[in-house]
Every structure is written in structure tokens, then in C-alpha cells.
N, C-alpha and C. Protein backbone atom coordinates (compact mmCIF):
# COMPACT_ATOMS: atom_id res chain seq x y z
N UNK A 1 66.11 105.29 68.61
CA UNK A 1 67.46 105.11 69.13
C UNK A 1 68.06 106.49 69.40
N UNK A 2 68.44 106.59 70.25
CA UNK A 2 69.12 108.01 71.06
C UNK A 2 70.40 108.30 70.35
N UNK A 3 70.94 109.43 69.86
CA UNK A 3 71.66 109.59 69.00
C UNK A 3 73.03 110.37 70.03
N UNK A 4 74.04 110.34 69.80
CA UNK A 4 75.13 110.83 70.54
C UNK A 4 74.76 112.49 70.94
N UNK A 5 74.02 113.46 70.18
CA UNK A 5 73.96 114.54 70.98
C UNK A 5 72.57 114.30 72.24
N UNK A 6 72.00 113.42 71.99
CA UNK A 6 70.95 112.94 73.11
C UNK A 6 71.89 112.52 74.64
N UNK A 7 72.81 111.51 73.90
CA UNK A 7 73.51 111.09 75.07
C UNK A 7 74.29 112.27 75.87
N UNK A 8 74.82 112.85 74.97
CA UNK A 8 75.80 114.16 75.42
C UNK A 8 74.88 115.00 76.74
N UNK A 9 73.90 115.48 75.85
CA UNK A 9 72.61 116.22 77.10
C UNK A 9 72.29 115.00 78.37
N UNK A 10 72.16 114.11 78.30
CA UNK A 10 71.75 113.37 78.92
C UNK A 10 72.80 113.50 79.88
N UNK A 11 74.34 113.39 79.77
CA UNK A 11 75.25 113.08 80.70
C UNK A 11 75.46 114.62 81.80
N UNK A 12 75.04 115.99 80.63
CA UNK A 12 75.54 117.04 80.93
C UNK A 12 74.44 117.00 81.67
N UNK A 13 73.22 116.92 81.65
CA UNK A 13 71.64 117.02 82.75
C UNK A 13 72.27 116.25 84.47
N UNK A 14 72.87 115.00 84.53
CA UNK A 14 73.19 114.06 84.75
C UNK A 14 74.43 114.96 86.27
N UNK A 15 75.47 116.05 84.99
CA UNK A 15 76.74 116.25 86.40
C UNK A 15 76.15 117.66 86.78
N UNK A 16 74.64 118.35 85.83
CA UNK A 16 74.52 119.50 86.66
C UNK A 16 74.03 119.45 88.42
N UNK A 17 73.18 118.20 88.15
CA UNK A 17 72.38 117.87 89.31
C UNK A 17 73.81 117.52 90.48
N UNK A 18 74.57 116.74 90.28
CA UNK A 18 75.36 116.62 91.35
C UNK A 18 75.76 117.92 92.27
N UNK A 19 76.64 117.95 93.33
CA UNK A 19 77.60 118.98 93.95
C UNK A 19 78.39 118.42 93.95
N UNK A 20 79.20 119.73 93.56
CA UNK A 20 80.93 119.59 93.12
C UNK A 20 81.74 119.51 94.34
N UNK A 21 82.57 118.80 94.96
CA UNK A 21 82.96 118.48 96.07
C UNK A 21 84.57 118.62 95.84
N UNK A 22 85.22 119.73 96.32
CA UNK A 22 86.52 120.27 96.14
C UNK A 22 87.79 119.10 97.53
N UNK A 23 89.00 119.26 96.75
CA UNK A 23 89.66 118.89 97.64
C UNK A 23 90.07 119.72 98.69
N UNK A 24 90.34 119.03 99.83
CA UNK A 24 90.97 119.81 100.62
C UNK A 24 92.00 120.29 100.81
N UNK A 25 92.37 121.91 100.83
CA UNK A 25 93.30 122.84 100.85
C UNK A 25 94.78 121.58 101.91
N UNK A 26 95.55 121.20 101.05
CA UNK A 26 96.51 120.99 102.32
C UNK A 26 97.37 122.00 103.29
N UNK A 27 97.65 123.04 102.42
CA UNK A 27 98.66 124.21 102.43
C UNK A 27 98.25 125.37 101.90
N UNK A 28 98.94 127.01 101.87
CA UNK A 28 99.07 127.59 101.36
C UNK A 28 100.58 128.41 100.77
N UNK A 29 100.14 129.08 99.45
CA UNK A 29 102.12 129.58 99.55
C UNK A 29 102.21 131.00 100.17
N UNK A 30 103.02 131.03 99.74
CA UNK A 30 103.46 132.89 100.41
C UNK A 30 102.24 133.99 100.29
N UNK A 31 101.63 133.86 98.86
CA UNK A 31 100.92 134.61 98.52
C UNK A 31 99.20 134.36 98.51
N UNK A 32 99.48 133.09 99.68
CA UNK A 32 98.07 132.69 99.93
C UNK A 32 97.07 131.78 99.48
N UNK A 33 97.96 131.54 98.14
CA UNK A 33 96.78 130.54 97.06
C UNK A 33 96.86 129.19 97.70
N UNK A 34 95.99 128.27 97.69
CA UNK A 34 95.77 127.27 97.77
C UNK A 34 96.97 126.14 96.98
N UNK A 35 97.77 125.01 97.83
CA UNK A 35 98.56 124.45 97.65
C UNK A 35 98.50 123.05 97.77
N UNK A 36 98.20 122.04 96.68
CA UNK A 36 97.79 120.63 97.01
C UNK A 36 99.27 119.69 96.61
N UNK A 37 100.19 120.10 96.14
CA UNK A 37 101.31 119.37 95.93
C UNK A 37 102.84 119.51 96.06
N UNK A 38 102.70 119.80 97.27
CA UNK A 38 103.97 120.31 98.11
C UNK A 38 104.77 119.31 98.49
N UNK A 39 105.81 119.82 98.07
CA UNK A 39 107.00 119.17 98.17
C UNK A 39 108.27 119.01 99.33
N UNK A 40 108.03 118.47 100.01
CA UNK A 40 109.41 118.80 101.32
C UNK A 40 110.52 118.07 101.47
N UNK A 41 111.76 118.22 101.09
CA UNK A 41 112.64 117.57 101.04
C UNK A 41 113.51 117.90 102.65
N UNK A 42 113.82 116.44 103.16
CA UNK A 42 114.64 116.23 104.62
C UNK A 42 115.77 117.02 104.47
N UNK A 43 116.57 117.18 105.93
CA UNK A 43 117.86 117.66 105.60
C UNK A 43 118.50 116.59 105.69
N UNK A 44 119.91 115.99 104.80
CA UNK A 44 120.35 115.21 105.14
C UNK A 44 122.01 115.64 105.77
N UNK A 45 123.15 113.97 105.88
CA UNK A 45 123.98 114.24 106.25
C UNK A 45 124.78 113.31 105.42
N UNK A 46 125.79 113.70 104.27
CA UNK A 46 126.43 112.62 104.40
C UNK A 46 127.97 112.72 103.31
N UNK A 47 128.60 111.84 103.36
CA UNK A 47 130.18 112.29 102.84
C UNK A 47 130.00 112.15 101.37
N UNK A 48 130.74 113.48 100.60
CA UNK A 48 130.93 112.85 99.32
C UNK A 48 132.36 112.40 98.76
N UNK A 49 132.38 112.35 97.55
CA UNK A 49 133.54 111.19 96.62
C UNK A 49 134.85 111.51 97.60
N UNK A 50 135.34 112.94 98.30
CA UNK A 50 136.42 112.93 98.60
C UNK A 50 136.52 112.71 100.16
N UNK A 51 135.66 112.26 100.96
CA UNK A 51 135.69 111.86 101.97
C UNK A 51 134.98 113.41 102.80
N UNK A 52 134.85 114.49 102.31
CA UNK A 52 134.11 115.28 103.19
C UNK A 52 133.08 115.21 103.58
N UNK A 53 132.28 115.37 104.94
CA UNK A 53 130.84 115.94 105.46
C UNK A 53 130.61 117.01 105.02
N UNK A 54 129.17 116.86 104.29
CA UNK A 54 128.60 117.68 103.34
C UNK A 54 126.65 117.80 104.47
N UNK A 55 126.23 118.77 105.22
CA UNK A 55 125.03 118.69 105.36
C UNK A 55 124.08 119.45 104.46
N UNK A 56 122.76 119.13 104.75
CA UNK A 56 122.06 119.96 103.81
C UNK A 56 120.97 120.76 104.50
N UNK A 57 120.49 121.51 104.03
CA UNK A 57 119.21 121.99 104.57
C UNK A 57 117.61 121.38 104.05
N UNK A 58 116.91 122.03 104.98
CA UNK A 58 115.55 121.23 104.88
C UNK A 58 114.80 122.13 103.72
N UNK A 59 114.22 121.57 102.41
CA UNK A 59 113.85 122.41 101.32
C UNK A 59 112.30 121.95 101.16
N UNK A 60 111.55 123.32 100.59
CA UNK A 60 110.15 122.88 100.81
C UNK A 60 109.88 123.47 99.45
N UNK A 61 108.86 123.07 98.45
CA UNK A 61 108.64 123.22 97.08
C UNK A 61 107.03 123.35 96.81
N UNK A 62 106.28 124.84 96.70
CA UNK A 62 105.06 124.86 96.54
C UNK A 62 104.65 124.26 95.20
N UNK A 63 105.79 124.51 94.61
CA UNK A 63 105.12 124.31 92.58
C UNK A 63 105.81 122.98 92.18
N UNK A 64 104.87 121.83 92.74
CA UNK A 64 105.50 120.29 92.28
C UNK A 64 104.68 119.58 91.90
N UNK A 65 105.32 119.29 90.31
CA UNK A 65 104.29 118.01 89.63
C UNK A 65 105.16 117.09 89.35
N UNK A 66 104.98 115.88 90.07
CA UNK A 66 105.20 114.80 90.07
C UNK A 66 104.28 113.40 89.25
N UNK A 67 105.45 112.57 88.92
CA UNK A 67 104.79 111.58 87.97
C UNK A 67 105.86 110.71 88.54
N UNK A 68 104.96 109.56 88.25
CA UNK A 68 105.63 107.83 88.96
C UNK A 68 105.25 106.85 88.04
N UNK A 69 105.97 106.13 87.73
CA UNK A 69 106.23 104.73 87.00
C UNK A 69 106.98 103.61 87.53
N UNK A 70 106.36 102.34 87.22
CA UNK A 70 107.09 101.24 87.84
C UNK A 70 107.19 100.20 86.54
N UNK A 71 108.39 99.55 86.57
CA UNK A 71 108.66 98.70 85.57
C UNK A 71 108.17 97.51 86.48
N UNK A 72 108.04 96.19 86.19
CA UNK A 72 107.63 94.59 86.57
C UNK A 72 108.73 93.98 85.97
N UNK A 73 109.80 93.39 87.03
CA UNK A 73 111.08 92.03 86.87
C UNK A 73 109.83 90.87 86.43
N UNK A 74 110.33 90.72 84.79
CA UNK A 74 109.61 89.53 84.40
C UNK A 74 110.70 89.05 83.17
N UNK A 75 110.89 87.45 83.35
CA UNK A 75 111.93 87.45 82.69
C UNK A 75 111.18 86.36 81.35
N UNK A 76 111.21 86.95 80.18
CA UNK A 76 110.88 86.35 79.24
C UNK A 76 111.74 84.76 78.60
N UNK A 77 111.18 83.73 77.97
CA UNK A 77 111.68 82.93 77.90
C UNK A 77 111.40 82.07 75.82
N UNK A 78 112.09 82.15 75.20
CA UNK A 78 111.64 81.96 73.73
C UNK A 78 112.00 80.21 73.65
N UNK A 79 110.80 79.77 73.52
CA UNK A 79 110.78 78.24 73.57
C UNK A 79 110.43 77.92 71.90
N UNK A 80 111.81 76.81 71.45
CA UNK A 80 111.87 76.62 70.05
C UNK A 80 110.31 75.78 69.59
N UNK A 81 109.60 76.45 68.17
CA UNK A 81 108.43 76.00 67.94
C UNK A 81 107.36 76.58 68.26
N UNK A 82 107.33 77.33 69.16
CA UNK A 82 106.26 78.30 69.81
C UNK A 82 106.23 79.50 69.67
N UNK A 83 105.15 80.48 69.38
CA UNK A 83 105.19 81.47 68.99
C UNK A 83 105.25 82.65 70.32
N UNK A 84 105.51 83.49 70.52
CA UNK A 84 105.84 84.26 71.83
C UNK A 84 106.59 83.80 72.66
N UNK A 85 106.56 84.54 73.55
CA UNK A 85 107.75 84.14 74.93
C UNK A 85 106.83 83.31 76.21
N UNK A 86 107.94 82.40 77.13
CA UNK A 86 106.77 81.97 78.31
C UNK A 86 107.18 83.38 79.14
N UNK A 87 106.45 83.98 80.01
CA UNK A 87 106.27 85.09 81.26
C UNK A 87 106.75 84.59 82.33
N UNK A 88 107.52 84.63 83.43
CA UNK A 88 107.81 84.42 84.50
C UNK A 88 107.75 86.07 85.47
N UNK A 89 106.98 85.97 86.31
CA UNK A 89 106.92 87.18 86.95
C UNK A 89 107.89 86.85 88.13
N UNK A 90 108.66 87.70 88.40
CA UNK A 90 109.69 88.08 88.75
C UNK A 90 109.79 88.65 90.89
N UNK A 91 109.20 90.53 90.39
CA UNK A 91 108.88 91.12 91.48
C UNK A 91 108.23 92.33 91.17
N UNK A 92 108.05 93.28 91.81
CA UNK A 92 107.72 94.75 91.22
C UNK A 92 109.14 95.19 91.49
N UNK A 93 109.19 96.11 90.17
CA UNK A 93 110.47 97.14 90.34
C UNK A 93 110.48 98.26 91.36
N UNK A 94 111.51 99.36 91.31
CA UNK A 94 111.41 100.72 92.17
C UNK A 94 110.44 101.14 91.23
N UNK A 95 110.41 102.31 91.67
CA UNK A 95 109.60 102.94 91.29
C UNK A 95 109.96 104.15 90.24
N UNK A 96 110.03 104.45 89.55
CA UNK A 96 110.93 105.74 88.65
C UNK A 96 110.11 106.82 89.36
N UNK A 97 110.32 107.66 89.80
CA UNK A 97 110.12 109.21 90.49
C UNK A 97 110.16 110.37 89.49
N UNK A 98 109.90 111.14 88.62
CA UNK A 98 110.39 112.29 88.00
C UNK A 98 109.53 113.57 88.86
N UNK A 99 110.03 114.65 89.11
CA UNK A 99 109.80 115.77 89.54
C UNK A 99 110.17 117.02 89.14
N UNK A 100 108.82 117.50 88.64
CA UNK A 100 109.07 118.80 88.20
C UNK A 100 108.90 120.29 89.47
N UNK A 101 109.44 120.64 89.66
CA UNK A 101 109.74 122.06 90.39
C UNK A 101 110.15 123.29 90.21
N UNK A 102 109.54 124.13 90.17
CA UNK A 102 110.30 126.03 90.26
C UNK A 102 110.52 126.29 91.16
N UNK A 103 111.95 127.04 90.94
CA UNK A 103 112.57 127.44 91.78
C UNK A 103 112.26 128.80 92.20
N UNK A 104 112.25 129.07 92.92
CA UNK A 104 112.37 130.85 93.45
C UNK A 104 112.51 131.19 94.85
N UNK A 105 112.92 132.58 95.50
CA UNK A 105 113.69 132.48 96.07
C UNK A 105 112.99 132.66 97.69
N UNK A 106 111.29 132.46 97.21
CA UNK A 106 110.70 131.97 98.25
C UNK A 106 110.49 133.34 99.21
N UNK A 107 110.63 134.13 98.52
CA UNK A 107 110.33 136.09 98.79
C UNK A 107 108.96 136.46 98.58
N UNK A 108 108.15 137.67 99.24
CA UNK A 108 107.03 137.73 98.26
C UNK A 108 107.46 138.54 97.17
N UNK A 109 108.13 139.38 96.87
CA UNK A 109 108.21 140.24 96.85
C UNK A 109 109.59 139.93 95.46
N UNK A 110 109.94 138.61 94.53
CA UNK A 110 110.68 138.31 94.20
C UNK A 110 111.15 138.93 92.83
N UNK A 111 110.52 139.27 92.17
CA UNK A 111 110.51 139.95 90.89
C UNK A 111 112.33 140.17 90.20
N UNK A 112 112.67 139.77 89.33
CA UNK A 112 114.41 139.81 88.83
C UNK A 112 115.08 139.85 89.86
N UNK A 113 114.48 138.16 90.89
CA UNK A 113 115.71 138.24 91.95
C UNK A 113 116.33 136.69 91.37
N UNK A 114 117.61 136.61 91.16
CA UNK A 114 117.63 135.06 91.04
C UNK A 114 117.58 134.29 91.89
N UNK A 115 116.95 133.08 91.93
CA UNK A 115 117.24 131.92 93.55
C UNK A 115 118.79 131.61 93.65
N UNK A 116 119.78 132.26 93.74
CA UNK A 116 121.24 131.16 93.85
C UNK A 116 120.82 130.41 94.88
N UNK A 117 120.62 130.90 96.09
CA UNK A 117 121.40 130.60 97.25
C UNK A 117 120.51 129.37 97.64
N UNK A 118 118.98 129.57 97.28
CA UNK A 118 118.05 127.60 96.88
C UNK A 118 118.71 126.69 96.10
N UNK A 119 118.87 127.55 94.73
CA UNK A 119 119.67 126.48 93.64
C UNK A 119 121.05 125.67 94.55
N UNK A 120 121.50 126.76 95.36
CA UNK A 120 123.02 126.02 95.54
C UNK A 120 122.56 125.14 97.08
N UNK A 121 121.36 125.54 97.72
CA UNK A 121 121.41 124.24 98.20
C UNK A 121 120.77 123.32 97.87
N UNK A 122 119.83 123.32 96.84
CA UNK A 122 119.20 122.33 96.42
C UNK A 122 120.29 121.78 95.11
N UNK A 123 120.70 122.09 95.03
CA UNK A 123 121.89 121.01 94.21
C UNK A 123 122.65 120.28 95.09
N UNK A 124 123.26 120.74 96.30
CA UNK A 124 123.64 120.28 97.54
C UNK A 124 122.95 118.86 97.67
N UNK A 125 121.78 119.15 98.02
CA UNK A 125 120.72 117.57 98.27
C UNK A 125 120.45 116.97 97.32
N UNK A 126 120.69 117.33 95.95
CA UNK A 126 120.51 116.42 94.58
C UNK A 126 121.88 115.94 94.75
N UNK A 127 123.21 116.28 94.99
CA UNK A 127 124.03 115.88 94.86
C UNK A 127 124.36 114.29 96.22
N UNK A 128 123.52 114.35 96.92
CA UNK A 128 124.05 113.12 98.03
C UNK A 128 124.40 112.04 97.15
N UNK A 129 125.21 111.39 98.32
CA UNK A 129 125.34 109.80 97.58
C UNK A 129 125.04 109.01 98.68
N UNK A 130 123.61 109.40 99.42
CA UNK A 130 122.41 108.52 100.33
C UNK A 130 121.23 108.96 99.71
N UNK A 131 120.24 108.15 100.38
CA UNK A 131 118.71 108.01 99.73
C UNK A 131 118.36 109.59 100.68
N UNK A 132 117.58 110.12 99.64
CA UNK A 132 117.18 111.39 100.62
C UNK A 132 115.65 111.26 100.85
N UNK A 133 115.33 111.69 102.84
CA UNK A 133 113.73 111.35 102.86
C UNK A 133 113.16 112.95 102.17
N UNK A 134 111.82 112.32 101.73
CA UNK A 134 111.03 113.21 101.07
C UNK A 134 109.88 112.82 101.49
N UNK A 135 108.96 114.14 101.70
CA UNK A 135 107.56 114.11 102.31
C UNK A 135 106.43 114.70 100.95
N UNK A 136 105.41 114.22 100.77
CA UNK A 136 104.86 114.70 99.49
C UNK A 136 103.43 113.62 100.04
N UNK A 137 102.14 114.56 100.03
CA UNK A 137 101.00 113.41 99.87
C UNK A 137 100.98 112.81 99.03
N UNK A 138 101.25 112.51 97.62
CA UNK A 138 100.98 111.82 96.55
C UNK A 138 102.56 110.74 96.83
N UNK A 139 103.53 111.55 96.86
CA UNK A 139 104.57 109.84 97.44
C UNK A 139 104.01 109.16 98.69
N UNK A 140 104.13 109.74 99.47
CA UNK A 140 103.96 109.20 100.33
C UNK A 140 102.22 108.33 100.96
N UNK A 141 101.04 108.82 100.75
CA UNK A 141 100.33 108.38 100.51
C UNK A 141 99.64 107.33 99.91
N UNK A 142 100.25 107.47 98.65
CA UNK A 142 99.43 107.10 97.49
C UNK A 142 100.30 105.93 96.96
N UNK A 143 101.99 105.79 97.26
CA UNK A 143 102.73 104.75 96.36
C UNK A 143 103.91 104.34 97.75
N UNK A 144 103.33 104.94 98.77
CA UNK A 144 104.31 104.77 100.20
C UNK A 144 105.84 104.62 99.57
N UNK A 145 106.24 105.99 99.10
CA UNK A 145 107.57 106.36 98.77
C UNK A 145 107.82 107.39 100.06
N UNK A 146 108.72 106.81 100.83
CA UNK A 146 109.54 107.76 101.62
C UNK A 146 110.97 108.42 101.48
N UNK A 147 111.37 107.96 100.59
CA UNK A 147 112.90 108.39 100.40
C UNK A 147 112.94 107.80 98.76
N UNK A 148 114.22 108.77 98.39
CA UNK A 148 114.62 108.32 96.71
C UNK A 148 115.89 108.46 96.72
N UNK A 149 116.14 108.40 96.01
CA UNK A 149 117.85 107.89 95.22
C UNK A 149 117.70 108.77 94.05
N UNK A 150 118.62 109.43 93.93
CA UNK A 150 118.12 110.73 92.69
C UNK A 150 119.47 110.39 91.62
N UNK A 151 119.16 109.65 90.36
CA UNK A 151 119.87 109.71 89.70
C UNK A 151 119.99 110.28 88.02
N UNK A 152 119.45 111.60 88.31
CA UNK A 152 120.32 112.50 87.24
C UNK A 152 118.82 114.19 87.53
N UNK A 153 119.38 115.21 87.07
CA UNK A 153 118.42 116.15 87.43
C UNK A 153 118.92 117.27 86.65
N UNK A 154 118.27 118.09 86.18
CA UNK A 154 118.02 119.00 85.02
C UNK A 154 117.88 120.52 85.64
N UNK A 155 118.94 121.78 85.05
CA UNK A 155 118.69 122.81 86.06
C UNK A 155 118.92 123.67 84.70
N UNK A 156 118.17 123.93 83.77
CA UNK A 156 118.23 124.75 82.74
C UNK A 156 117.85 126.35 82.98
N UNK A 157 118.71 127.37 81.96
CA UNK A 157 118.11 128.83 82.11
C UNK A 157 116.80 128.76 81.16
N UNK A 158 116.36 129.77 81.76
CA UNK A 158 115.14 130.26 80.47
C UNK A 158 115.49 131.80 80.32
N UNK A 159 115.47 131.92 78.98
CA UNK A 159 115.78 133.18 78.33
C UNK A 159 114.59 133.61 78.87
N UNK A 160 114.93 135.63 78.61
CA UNK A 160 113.50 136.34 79.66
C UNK A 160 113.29 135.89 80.69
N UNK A 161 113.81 135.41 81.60
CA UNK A 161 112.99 134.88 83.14
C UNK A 161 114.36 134.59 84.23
N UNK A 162 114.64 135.15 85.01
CA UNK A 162 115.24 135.22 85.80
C UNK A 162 115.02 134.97 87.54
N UNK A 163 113.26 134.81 88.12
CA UNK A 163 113.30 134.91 89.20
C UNK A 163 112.76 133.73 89.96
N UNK A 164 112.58 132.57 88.19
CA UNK A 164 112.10 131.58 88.20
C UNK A 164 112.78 130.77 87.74
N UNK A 165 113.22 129.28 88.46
CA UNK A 165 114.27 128.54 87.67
C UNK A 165 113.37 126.93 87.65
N UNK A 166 113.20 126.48 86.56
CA UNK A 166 112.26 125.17 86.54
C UNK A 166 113.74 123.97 86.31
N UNK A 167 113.53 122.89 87.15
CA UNK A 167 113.91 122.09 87.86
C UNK A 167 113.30 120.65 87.36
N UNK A 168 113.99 119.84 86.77
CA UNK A 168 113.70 118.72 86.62
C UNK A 168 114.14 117.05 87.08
N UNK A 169 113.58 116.26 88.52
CA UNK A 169 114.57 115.75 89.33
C UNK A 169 114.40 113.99 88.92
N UNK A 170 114.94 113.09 88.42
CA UNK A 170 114.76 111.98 88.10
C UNK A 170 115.09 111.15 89.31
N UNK A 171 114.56 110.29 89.92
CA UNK A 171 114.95 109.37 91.11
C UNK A 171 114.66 108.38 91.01
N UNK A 172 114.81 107.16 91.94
CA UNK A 172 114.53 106.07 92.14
C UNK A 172 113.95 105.81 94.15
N UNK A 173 113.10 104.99 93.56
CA UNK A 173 112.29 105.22 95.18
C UNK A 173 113.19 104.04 95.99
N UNK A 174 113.70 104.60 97.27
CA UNK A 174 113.84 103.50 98.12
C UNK A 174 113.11 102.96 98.89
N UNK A 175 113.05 101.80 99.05
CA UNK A 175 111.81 101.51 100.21
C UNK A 175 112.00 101.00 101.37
N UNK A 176 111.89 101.44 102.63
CA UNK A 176 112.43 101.13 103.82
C UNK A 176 112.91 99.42 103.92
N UNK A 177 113.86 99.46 104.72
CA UNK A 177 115.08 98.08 104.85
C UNK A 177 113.89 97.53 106.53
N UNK A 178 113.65 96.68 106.06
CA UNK A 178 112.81 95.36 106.96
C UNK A 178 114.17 94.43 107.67
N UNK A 179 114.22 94.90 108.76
CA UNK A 179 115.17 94.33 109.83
C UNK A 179 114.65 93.00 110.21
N UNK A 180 115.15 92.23 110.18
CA UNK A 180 114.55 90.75 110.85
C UNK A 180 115.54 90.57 111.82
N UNK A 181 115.21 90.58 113.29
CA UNK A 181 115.87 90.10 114.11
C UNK A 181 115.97 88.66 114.19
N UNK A 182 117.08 87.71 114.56
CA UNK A 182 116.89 86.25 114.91
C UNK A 182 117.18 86.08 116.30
N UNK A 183 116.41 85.50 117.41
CA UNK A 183 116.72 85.75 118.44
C UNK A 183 117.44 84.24 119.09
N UNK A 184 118.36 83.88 119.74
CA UNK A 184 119.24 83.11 120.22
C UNK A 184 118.36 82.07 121.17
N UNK A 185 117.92 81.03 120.77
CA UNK A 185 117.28 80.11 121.86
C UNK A 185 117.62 79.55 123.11
């Protein structure tokens, strides 16, 4: 009987023989490196609480890790005598969005510069009160998220570090509005 360091060799014999097959470069950043999770946020347009037009600019994010979760509308039901609940499935939920991003000021050359003038427009576009479109292969691809609803986002200092500001964006995915025309007989 083959003992677990048998198996171990066996698996490692197993991925030498393969070729390693890399993804493809989507992008690069300023400084050339290879970029697979880029982030591009739309410009939008739209009024806030006091009735002003507020536009934004178009923001693009080399350093984005993104994570997605979906809750399931299922409404539980406790029937007297029976042990557990009956399940009724419901629908699929949105989608929860979280996004992590650094900020910087998108210079090569950035070293103890702070980003204000990103921060203040990218708070600008966290701040809408419309769905903002966002382009990302992994949203958009992978969970066909085109736009989110951003409700709450995280812009902390870090002691020692000034030319880098890490960014934490919580949303909710919208998913395009399906027009049904009815046409008049």
C-alpha cells in the first residue's frame, strides 16, 4: 500500500511533466509590470442631497482585489412538530461587491507625494446617489456586474506611508433594467 510520501512524489512527478501555461497579460502599469486586475471606474453625472450637478471623472485602478458574494431570498418556514424549517427558494440576491484599491497619484516618479487630488475625485464617485458603471474582467466577465451601488467605503491613513492610500469600497451590484415594450394591436 502506497504511503502518503509515495503519493506526494507521485503527484509532484505528475505537475513536473506538464507546461505551465500563464495568463494573459491584460494591461500594464506605469512602470511596466504586468496587470491582470484593473479596475476602471465610468465618469458619471448626477445631483446630490442639495439639488446640485456634481460630475465625475473617469478613474482607472492598477492595484484591485476584488471579492464577490451573493446571499439566496429563501424564506424559511417552522412547521409545529417537525424538526427544521420547510425552504422556499425565493430568487438570487445582488451581489455584495467589496474592493480593495491603492491609491496613488498615478506618477512614476511618486515617492512622499500624497494622491489628494485622486482621493478627492474618487470620493466624488463613491459619493453618487446613482449606480456607477464599472469595467473590471472579473465583474464583468465572470458575474456580468456592470454597474454598483456603493454603500459605505473606507479611506484610512497609514502611519509611515504617505504616497500610498489603501481604499476599501463596499457595493451592491446593479443589474441592467430589462425594458419590455407592449406594443398596441
Amino acid at each position: 500500500m502506497a504511503g502518503l510520501a509515495d503519493f506526494q512524489r507521485i503527484a509532484l512527478a505528475a505537475i513536473g511533466e506538464r507546461e505551465v501555461i500563464q495568463d494573459e497579460t491584460r494591461d500594464s502599469s506605469y512602470l511596466g509590470t504586468p496587470v491582470f486586475g484593473k479596475l476602471f471606474f465610468e465618469s458619471v453625472l448626477y445631483e446630490n442631497q442639495d439639488g446640485t450637478s456634481v460630475a465625475t471623472i473617469a478613474l482607472s485602478f492598477d492595484t484591485a482585489i476584488v471579492s464577490v458574494s451573493q446571499k439566496r431570498n429563501i424564506i424559511t418556514t417552522s412547521i409545529q412538530g417537525r424538526s427544521g424549517t420547510v425552504k422556499e427558494y425565493i430568487s438570487q440576491g445582488d451581489y455584495t461587491v467589496s474592493i480593495d484599491i491603492l491609491v496613488d497619484t498615478g506618477e512614476l516618479n511618486n515617492i512622499g507625494k500624497y494622491p489628494t487630488e485622486v482621493l478627492k475625485d474618487l470620493r466624488k464617485l463613491l459619493d453618487a446617489t446613482i449606480e456607477i458603471p464599472i469595467a473590471s474582467f472579473f465583474l464583468n466577465d465572470i458575474f456580468d456586474v456592470l454597474s454598483i451601488v456603493v454603500t459605505d467605503y473606507s479611506i484610512p491613513q497609514v502611519a509611515g506611508q504617505s504616497n500610498i492610500v489603501p481604499v476599501r469600497i463596499t457595493a451592491i451590484s446593479e443589474p441592467p433594467e430589462d425594458i419590455i415594450l407592449k406594443l398596441e394591436e
